[in-house]
C-alpha atoms as a PDB file:
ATOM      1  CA  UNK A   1     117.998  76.360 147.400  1.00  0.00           C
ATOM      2  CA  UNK A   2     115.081  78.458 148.261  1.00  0.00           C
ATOM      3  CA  UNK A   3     115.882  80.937 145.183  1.00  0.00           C
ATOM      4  CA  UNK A   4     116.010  78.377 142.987  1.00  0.00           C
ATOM      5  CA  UNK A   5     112.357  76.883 144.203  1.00  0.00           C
ATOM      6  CA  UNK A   6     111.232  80.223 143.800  1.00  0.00           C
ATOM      7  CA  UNK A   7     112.510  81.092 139.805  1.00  0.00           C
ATOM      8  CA  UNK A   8     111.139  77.635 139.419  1.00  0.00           C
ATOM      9  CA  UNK A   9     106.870  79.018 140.414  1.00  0.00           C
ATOM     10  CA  UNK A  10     107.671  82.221 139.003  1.00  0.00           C
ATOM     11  CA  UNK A  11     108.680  80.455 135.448  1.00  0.00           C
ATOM     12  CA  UNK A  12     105.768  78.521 135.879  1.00  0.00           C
ATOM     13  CA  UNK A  13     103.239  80.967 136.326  1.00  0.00           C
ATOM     14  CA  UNK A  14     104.938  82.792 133.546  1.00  0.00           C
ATOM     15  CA  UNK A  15     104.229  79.951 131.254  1.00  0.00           C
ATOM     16  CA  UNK A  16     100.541  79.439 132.393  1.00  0.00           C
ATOM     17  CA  UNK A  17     100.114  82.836 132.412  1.00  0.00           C
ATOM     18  CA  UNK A  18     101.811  83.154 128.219  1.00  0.00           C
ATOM     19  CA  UNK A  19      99.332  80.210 127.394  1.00  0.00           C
ATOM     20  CA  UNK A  20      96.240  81.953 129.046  1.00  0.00           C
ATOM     21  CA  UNK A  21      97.066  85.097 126.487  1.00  0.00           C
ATOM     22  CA  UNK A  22      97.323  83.035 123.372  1.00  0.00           C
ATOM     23  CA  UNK A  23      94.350  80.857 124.495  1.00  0.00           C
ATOM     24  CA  UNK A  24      92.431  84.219 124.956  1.00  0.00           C
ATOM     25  CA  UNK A  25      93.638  86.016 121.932  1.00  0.00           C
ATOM     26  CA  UNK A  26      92.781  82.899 119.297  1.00  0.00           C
ATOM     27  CA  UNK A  27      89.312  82.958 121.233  1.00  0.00           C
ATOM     28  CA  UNK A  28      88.769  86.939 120.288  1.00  0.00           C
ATOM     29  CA  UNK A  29      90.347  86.109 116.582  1.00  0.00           C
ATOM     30  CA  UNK A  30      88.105  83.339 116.141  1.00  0.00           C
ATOM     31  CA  UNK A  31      85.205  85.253 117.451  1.00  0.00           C
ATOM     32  CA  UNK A  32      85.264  88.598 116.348  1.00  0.00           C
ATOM     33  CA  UNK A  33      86.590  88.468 112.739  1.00  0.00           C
ATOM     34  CA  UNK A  34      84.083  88.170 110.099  1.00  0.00           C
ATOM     35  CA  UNK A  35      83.143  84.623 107.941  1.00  0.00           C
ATOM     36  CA  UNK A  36      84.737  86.844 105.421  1.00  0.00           C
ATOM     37  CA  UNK A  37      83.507  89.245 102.396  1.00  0.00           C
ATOM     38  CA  UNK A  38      80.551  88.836 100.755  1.00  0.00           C
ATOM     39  CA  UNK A  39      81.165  87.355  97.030  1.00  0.00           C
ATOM     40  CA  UNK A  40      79.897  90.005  94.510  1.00  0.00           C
ATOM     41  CA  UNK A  41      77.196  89.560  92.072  1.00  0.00           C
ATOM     42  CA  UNK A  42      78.946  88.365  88.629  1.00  0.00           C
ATOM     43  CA  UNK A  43      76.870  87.876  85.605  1.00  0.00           C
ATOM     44  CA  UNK A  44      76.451  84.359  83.888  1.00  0.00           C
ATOM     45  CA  UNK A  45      78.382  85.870  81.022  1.00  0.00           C
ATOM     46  CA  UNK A  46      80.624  88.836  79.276  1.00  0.00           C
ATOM     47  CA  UNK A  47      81.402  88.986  76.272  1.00  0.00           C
ATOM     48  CA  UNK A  48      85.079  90.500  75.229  1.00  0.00           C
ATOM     49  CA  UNK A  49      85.958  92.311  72.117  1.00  0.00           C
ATOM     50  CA  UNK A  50      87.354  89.967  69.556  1.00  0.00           C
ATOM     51  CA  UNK A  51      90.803  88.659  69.893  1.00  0.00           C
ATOM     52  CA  UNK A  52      91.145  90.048  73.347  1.00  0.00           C
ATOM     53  CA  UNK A  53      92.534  88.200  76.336  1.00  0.00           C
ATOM     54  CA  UNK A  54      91.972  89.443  80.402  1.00  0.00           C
ATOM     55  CA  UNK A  55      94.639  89.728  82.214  1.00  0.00           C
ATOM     56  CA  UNK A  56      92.727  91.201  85.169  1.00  0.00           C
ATOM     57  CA  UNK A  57      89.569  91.910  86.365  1.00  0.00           C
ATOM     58  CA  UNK A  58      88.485  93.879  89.164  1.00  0.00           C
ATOM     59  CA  UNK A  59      85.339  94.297  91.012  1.00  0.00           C
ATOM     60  CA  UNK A  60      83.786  97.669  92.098  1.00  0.00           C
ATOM     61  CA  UNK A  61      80.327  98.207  93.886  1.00  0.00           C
ATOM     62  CA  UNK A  62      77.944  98.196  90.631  1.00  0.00           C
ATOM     63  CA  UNK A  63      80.481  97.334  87.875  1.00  0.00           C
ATOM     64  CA  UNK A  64      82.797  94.306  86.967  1.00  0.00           C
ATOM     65  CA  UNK A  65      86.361  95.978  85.718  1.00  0.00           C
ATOM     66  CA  UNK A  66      88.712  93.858  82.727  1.00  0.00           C
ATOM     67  CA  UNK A  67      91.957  94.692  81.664  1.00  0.00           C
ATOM     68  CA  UNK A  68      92.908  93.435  78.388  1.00  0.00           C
ATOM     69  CA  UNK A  69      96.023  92.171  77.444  1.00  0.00           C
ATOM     70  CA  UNK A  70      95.776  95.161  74.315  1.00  0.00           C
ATOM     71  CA  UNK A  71      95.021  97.810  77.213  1.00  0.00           C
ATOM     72  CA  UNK A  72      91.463  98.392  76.964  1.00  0.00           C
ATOM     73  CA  UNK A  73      89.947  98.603  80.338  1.00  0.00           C
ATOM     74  CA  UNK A  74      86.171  97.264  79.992  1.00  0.00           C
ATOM     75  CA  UNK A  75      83.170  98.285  82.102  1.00  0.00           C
ATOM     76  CA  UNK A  76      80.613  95.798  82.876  1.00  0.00           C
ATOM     77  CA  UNK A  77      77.228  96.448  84.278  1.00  0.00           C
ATOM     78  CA  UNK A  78      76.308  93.526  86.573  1.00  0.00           C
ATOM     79  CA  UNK A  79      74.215  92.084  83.864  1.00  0.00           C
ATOM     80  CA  UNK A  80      77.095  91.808  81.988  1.00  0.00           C
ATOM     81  CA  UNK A  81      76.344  94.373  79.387  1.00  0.00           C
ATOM     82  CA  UNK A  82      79.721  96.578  78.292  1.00  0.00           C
ATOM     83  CA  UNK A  83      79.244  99.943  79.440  1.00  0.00           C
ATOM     84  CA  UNK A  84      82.495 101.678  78.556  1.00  0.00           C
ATOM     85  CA  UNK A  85      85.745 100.937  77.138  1.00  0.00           C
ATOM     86  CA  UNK A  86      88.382 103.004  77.628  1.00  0.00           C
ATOM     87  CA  UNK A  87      92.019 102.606  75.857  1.00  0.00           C
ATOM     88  CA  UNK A  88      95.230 103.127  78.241  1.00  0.00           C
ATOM     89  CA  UNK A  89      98.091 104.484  75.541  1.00  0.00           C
END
């Protein structure tokens, strides 16, 4: 019976010893990552070419990027003024 007493600590200090780890590791996760990305700066308002739907929109570092359901891909200064318009054939 002394084996059997001794799988019986060494399965126990395995399990404190798994629930240390994770303890530790959701600590570092918690700590470590960042609150998240900053948000970019959107302007109050864009105006799209008539009769022209977005279907996605994309931010980059200085511009806001639409792509229109006719396949016009729209650059936006962040003031919201159209800066170029390019059509995808």
């Amino acid at each position: 019976m002394p084996e059997i007493r001794f799988l019986k600590i060494l399965v126990t200090a395995l399990t404190v010893t798994m629930i240390a780890g994770l303890v530790t590791i959701v600590a570092l996760l918690v700590i470590r990552l960042p609150d998240g990305a900053p948000l970019p700066e959107l302007p109050a308002a864009i105006r799209l070419p008539d009769g022209a739907k977005a279907e996605a929109v994309t931010f980059a570092r200085k511009a806001l990027i639409v792509l229109t359901d006719r396949g016009d891909v729209l650059v936006y200064a962040p003031d919201g003024q159209l800066l170029r318009q390019i059509r995808l054939e």
